[in-house]
N, C-alpha and C. Protein backbone atom coordinates (compact mmCIF):
# COMPACT_ATOMS: atom_id res chain seq x y z
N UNK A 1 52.94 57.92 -16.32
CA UNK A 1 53.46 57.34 -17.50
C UNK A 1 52.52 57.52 -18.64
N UNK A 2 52.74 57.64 -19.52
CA UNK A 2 52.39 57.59 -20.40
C UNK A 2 52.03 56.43 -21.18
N UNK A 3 50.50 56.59 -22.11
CA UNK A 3 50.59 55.18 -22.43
C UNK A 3 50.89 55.04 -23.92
N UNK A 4 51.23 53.99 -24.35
CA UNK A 4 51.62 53.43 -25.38
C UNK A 4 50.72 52.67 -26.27
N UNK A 5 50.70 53.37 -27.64
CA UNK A 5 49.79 53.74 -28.56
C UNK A 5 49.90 52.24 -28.97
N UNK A 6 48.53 51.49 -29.40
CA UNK A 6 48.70 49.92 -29.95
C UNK A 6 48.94 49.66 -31.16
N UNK A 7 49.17 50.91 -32.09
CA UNK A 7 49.89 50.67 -33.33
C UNK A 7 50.89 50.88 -33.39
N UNK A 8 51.97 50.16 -34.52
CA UNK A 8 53.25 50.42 -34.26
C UNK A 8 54.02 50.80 -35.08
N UNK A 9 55.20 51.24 -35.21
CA UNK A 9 55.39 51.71 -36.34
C UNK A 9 55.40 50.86 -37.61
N UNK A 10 55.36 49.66 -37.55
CA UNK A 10 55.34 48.92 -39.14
C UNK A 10 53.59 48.90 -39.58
N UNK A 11 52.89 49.07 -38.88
CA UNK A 11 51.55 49.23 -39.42
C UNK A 11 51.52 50.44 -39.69
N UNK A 12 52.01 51.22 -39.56
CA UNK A 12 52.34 52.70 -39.85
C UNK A 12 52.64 52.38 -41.42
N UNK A 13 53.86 52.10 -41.22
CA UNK A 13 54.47 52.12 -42.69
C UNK A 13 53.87 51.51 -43.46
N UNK A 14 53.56 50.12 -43.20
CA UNK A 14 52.71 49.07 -44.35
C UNK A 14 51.55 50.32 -44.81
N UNK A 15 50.38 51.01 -44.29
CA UNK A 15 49.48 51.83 -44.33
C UNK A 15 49.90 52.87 -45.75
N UNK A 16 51.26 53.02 -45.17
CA UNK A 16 51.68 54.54 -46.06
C UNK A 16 52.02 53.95 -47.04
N UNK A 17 52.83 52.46 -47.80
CA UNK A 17 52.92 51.99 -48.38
C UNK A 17 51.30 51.87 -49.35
N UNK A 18 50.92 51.16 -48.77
CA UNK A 18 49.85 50.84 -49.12
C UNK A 18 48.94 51.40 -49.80
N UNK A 19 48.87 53.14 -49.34
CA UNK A 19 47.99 54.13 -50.07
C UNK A 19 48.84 54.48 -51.26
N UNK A 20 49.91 54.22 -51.31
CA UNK A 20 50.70 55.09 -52.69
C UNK A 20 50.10 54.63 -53.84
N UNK A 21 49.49 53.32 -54.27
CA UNK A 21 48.47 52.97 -55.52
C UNK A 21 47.10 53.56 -55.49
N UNK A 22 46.66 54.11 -54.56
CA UNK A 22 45.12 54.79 -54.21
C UNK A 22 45.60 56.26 -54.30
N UNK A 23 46.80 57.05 -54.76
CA UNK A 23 46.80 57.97 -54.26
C UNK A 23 46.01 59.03 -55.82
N UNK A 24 45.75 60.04 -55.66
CA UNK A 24 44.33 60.58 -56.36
C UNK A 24 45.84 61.19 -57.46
N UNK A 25 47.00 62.05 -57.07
CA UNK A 25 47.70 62.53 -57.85
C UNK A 25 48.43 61.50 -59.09
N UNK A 26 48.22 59.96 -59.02
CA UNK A 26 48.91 59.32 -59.64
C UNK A 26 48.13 59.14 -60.75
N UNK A 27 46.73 59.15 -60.56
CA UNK A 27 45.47 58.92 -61.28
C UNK A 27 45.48 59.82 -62.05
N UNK A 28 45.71 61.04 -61.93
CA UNK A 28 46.19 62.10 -62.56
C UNK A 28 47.03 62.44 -64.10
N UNK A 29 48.16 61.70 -63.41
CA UNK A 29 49.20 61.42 -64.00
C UNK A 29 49.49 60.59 -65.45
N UNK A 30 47.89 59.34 -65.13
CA UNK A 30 48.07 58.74 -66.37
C UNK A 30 47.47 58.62 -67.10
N UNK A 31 46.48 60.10 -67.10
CA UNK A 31 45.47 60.63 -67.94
C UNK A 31 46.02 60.96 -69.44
N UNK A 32 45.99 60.66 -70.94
CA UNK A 32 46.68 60.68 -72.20
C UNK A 32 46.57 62.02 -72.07
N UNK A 33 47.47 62.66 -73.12
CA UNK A 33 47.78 63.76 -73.34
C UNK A 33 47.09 64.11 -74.76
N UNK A 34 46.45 65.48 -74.54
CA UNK A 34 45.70 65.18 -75.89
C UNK A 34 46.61 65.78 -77.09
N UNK A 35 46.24 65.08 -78.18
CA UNK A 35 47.18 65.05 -79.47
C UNK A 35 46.74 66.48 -80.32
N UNK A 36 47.75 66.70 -81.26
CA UNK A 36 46.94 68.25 -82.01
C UNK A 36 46.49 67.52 -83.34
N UNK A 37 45.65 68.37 -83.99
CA UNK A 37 45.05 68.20 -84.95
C UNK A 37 45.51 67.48 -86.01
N UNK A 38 45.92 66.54 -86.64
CA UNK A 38 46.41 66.25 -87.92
C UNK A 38 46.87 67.02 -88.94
N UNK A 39 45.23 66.94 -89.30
CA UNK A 39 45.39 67.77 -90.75
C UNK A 39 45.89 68.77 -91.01
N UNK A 40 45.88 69.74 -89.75
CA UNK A 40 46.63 70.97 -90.15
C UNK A 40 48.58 70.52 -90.25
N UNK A 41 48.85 69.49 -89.95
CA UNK A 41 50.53 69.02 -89.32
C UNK A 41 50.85 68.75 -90.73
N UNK A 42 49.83 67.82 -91.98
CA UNK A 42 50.21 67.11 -93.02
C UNK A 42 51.38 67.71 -93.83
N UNK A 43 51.45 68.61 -94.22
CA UNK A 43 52.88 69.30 -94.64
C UNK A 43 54.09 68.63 -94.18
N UNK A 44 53.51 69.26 -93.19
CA UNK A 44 55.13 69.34 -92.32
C UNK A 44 55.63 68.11 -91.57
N UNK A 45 54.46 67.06 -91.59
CA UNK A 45 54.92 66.02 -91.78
C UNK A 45 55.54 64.93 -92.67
N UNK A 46 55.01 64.99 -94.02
CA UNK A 46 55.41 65.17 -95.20
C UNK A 46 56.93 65.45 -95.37
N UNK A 47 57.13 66.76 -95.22
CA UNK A 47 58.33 67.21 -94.80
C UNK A 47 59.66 66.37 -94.00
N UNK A 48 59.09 65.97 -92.74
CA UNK A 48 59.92 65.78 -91.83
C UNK A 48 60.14 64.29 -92.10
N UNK A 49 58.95 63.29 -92.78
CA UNK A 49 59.01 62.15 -93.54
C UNK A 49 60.61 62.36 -94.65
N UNK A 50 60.21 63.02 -95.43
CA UNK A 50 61.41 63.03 -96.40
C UNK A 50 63.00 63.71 -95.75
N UNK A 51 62.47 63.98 -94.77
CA UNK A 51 64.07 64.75 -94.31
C UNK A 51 64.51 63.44 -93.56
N UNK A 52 63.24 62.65 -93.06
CA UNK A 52 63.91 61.77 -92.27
C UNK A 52 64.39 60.16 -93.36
N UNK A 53 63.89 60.31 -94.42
CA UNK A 53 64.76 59.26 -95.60
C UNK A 53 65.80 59.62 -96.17
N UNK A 54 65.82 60.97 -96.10
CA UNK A 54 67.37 61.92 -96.56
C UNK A 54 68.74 61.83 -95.48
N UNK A 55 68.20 61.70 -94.05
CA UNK A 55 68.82 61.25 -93.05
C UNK A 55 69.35 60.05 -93.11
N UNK A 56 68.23 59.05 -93.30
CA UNK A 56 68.94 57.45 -93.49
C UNK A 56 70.01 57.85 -94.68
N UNK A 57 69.46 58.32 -95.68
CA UNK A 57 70.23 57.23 -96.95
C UNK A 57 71.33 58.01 -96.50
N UNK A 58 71.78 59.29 -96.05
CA UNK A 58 73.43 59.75 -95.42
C UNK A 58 73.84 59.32 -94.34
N UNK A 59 73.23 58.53 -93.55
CA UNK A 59 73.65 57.60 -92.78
C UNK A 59 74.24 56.45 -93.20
N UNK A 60 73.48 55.66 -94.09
CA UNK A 60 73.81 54.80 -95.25
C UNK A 60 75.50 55.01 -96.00
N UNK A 61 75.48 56.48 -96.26
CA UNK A 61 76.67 56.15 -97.67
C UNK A 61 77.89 56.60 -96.17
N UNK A 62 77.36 57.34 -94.91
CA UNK A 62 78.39 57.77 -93.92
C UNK A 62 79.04 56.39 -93.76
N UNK A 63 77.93 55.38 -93.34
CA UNK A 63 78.38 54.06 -92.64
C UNK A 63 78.96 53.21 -93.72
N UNK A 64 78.79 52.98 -95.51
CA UNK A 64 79.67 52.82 -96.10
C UNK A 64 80.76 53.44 -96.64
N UNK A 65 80.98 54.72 -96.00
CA UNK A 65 82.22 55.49 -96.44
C UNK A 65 83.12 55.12 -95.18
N UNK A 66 82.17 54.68 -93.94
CA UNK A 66 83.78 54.60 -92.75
C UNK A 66 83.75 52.78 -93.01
N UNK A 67 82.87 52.08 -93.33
CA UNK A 67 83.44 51.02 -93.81
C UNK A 67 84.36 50.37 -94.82
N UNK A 68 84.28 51.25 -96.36
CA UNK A 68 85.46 51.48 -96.93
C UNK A 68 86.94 52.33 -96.61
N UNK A 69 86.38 52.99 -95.52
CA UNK A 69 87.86 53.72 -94.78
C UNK A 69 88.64 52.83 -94.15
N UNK A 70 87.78 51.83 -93.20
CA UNK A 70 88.04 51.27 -92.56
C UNK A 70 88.86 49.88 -93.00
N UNK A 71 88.21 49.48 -94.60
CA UNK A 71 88.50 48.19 -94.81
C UNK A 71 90.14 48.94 -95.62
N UNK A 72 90.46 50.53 -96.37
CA UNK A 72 91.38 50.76 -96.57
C UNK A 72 92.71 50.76 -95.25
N UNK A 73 92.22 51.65 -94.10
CA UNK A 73 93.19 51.60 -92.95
C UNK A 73 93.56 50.15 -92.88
N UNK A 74 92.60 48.87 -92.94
CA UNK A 74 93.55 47.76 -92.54
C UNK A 74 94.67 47.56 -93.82
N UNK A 75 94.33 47.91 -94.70
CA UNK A 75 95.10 47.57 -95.99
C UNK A 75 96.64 48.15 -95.50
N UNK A 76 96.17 49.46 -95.46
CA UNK A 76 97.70 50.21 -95.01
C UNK A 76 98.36 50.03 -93.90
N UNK A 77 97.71 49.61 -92.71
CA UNK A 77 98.04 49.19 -91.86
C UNK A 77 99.00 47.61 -92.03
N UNK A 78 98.72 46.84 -93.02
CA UNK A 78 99.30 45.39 -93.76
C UNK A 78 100.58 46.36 -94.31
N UNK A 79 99.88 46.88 -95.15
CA UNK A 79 101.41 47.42 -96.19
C UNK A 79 102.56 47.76 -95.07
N UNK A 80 101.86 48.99 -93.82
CA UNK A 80 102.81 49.43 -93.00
C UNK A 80 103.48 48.47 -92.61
N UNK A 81 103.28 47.34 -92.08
CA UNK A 81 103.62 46.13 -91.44
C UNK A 81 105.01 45.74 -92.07
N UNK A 82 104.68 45.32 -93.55
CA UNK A 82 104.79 44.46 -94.37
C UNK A 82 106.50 46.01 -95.03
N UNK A 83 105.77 47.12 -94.80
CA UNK A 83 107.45 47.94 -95.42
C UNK A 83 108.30 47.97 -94.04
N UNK A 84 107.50 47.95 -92.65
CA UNK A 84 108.77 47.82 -91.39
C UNK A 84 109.20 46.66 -91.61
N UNK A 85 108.39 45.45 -91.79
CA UNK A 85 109.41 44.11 -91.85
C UNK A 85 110.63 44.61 -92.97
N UNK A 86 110.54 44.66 -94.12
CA UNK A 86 111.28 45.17 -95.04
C UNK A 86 112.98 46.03 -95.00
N UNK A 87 111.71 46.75 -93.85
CA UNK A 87 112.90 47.77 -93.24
C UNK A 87 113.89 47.07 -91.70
N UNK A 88 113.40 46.61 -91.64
CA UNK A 88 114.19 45.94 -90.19
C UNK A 88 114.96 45.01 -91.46
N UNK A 89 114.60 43.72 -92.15
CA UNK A 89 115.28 43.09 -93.08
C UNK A 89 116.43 43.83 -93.47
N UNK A 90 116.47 45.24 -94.23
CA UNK A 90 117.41 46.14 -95.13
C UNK A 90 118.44 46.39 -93.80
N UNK A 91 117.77 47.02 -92.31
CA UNK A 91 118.97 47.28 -91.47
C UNK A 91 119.70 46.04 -91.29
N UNK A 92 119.21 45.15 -90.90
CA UNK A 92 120.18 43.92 -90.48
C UNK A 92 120.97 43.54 -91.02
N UNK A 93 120.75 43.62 -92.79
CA UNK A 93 121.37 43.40 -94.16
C UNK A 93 123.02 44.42 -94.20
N UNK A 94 121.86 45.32 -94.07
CA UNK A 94 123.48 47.01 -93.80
C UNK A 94 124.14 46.38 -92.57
N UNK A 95 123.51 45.97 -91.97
CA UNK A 95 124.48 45.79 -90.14
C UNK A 95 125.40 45.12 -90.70
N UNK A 96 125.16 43.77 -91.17
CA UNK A 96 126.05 42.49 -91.23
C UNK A 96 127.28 43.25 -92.40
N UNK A 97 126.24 43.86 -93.66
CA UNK A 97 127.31 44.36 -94.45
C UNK A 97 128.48 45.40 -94.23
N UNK A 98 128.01 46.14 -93.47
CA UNK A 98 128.99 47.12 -92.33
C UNK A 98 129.98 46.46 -91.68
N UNK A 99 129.45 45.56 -91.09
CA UNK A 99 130.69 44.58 -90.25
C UNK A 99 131.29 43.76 -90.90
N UNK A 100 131.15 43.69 -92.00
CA UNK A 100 131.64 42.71 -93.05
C UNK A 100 132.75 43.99 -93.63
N UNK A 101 132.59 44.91 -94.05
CA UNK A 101 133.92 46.30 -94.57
C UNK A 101 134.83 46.10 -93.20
N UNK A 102 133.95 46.45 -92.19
CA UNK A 102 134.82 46.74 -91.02
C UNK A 102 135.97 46.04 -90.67
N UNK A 103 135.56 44.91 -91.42
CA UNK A 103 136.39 43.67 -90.63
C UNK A 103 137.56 43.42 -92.09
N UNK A 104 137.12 44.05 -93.02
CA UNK A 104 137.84 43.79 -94.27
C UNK A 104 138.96 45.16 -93.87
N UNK A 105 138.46 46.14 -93.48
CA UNK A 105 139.72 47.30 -93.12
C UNK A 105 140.49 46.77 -92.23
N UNK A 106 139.66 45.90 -91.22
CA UNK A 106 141.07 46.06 -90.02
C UNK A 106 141.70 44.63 -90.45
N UNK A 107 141.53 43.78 -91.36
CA UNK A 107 142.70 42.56 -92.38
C UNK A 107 143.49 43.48 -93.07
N UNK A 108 142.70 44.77 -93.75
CA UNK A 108 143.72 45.27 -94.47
C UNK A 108 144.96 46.17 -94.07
N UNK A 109 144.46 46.90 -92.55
CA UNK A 109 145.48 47.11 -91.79
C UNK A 109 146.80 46.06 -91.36
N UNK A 110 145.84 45.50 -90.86
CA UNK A 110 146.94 44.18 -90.39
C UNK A 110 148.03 43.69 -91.03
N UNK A 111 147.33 43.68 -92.31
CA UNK A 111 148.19 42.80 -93.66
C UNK A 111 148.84 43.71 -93.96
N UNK A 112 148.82 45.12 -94.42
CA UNK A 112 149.71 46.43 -94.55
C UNK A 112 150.87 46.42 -93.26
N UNK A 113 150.54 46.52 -91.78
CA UNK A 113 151.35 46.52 -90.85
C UNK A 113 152.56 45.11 -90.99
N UNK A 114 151.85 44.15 -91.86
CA UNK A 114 152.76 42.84 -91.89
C UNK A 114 153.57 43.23 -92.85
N UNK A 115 153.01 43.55 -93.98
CA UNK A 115 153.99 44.10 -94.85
C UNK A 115 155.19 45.16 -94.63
N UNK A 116 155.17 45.55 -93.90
CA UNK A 116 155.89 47.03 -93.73
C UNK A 116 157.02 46.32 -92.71
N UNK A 117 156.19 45.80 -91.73
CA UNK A 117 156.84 44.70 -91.17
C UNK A 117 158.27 43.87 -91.37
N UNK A 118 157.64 43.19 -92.54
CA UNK A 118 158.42 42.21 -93.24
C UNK A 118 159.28 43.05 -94.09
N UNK A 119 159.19 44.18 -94.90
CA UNK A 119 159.71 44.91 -95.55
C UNK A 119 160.80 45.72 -94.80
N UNK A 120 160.86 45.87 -93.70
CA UNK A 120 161.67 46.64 -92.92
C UNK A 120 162.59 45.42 -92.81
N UNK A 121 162.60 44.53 -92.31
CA UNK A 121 163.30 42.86 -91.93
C UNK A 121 163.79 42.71 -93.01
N UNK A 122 163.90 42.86 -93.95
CA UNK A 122 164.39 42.31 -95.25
C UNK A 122 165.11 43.71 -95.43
N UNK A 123 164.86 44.81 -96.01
CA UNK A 123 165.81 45.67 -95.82
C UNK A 123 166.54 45.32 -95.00
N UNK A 124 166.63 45.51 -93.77
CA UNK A 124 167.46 45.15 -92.20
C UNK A 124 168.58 43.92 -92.63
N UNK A 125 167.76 43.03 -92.79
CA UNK A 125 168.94 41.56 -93.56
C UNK A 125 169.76 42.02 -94.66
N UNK A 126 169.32 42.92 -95.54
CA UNK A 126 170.07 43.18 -97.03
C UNK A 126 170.81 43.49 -96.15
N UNK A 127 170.93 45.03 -95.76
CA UNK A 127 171.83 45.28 -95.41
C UNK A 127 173.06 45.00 -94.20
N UNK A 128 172.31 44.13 -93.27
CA UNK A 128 173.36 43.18 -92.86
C UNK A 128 173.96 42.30 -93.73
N UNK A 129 173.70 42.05 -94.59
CA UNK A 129 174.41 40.74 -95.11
C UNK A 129 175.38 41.97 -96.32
N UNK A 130 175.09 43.36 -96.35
CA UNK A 130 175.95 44.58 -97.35
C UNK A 130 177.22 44.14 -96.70
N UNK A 131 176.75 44.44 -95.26
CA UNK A 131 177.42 44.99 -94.04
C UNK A 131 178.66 44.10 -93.88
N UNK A 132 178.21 43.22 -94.14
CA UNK A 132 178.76 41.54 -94.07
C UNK A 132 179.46 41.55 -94.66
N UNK A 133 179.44 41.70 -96.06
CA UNK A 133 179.96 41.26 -97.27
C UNK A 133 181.06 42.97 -97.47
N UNK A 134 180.57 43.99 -96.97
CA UNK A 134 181.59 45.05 -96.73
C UNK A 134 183.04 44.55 -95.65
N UNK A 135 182.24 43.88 -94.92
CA UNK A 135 184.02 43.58 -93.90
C UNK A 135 184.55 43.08 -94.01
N UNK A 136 183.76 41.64 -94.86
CA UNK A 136 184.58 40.96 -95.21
C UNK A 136 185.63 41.17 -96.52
N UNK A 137 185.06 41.74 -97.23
CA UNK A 137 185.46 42.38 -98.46
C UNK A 137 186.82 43.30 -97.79
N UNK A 138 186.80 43.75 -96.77
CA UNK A 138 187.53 44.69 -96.20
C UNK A 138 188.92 43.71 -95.60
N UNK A 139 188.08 42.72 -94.80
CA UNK A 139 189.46 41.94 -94.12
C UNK A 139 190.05 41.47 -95.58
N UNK A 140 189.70 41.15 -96.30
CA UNK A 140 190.27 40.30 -97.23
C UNK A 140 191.13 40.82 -98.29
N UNK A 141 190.75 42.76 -98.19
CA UNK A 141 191.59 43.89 -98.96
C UNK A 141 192.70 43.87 -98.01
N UNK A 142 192.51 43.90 -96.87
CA UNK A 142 193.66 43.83 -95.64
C UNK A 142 194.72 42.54 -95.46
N UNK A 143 194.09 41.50 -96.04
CA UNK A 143 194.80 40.67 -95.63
C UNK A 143 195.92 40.42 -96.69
N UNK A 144 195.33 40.70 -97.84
CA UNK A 144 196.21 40.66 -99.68
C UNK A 144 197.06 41.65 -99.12
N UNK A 145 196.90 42.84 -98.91
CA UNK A 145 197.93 43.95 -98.84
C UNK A 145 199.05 43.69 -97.69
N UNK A 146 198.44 42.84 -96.65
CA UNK A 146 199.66 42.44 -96.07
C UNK A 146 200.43 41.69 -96.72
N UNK A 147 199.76 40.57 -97.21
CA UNK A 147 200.92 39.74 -98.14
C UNK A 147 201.57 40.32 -99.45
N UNK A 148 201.11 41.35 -100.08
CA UNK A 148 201.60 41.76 -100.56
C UNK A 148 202.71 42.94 -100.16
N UNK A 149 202.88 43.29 -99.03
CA UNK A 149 203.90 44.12 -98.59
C UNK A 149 204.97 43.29 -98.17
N UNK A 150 204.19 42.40 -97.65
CA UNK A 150 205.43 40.82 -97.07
C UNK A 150 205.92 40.34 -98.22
N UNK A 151 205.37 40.54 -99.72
CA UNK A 151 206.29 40.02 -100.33
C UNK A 151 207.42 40.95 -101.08
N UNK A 152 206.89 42.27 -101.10
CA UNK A 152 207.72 42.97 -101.30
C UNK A 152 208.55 44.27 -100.53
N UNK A 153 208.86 43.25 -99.18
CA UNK A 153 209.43 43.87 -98.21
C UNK A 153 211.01 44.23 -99.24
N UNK A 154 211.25 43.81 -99.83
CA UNK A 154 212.81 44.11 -100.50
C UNK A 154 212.45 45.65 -101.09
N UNK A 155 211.27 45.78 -101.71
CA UNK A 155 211.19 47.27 -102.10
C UNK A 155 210.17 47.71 -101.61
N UNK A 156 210.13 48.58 -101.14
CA UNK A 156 209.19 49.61 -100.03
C UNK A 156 208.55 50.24 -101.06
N UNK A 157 208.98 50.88 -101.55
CA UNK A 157 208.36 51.90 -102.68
C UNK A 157 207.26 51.30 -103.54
N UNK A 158 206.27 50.95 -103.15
CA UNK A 158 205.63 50.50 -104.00
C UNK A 158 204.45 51.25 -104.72
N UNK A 159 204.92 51.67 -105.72
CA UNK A 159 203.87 52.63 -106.60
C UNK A 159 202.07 52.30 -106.19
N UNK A 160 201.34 53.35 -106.32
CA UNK A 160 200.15 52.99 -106.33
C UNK A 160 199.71 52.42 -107.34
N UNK A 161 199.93 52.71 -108.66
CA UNK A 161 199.76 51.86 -109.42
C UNK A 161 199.20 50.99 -109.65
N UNK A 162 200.48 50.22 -108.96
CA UNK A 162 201.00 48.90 -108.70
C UNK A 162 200.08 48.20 -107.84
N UNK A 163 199.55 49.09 -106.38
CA UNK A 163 198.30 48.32 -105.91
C UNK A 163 197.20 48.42 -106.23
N UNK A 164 196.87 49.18 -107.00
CA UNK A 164 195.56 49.29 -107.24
C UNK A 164 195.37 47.95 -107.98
N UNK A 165 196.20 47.43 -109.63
CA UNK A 165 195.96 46.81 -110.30
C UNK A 165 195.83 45.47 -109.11
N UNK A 166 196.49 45.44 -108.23
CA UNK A 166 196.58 44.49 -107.25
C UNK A 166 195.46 44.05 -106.49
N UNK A 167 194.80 45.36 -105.65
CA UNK A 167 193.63 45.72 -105.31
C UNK A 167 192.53 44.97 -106.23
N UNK A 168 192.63 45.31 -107.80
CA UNK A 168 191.58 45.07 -109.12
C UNK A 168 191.95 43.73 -109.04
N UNK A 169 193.16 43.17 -108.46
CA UNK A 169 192.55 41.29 -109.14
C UNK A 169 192.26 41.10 -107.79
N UNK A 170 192.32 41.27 -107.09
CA UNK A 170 191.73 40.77 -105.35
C UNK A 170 190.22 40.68 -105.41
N UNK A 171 189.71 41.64 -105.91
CA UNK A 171 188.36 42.04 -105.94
C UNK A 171 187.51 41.56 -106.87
N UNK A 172 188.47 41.01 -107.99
CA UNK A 172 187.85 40.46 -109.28
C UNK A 172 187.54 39.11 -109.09
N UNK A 173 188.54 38.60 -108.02
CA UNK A 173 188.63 36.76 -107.65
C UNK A 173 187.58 36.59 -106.75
C-alpha cells in the first residue's frame, strides 16, 4: 500500500492562495509608468485644451437644441391631441348630421308614398261617385222616357225633337 501523504488537499490550496499576494510578477505590475516629457507636449496640449472647450460648448448648444426640440415635440404632440379631439368631435357631428338627412329622406318618402296614396283614393272616390251619379243620371233618363212613352202611348211617332227638349228638362231638374 501505499502511504498517504499528511498534507491535504486544502493546505494545498490555502498555500496557493496564499502566495498570490507574494507573487514577484504582481510587484511588477504596479510599478508607475513613466510619463513623457512635458514641455515638449505644451502645444499640443494647449491645443487639445481648446478643442476640448469647443467640444463642451457644442455639447452645450446640442443639449439645448434637443431640449428646445424636445420642449417643441411636446407642444405638437398637445396640438396633435387637441386637432384629433377636434376631429373625432367634427365626425360624430357629420354622423348625427347624416342620420339626421337620412331620416329626413325616408319621412320624405313616406309622406310622398302617402300622398300618392291618398291621391289615387280620392281620384278612385271621384270617380265612383262620376260613376254613381252616371247611373243614376241614366236610370232616371230611363225612367222619364218610360213615362213619357206611357204617356204618349196614343201617338207612337214621337219626333226626336220632341225628346230631346224632354231629355233637356229631365236633366235640367
Amino acid at each position: 500500500m501505499a502511504k498517504k501523504s499528511s498534507i491535504g488537499i486544502g493546505t494545498l490550496m490555502r498555500k496557493k492562495l496564499s502566495d498570490i499576494t507574494n507573487n514577484s510578477d504582481s510587484q511588477h505590475n504596479l510599478l508607475p509608468l513613466p510619463l513623457p516629457a512635458i514641455d515638449a507636449d505644451i502645444p499640443s496640449i494647449q491645443q487639445l485644451l481648446t478643442e476640448r472647450t469647443q467640444l463642451i460648448q457644442l455639447i452645450a448648444e446640442k443639449d439645448e437644441l434637443i431640449e428646445s426640440s424636445g420642449a417643441e415635440l411636446r407642444r405638437m404632440q398637445a396640438d396633435i391631441k387637441k386637432l384629433q379631439l377636434q376631429n373625432r368631435n367634427l365626425a360624430q357631428s357629420n354622423s348625427l348630421m347624416l342620420a339626421e338627412v337620412n331620416l329626413g329622406r325616408d319621412k320624405r318618402k313616406i309622406l310622398q308614398h302617402e300622398i300618392s296614396c291618398r291621391s289615387a283614393l280620392i281620384k278612385a272616390n271621384a270617380l265612383k261617385a262620376a260613376l254613381l251619379l252616371y247611373e243614376t243620371l241614366q236610370l232616371l233618363v230611363l225612367k222619364r222616357l218610360k213615362t213619357i212613352i206611357e204617356d204618349d202611348r196614343g201617338d207612337i211617332r214621337l219626333s226626336w225633337k220632341h225628346m230631346n227638349t224632354k231629355l233637356q228638362r229631365i236633366c235640367l231638374r
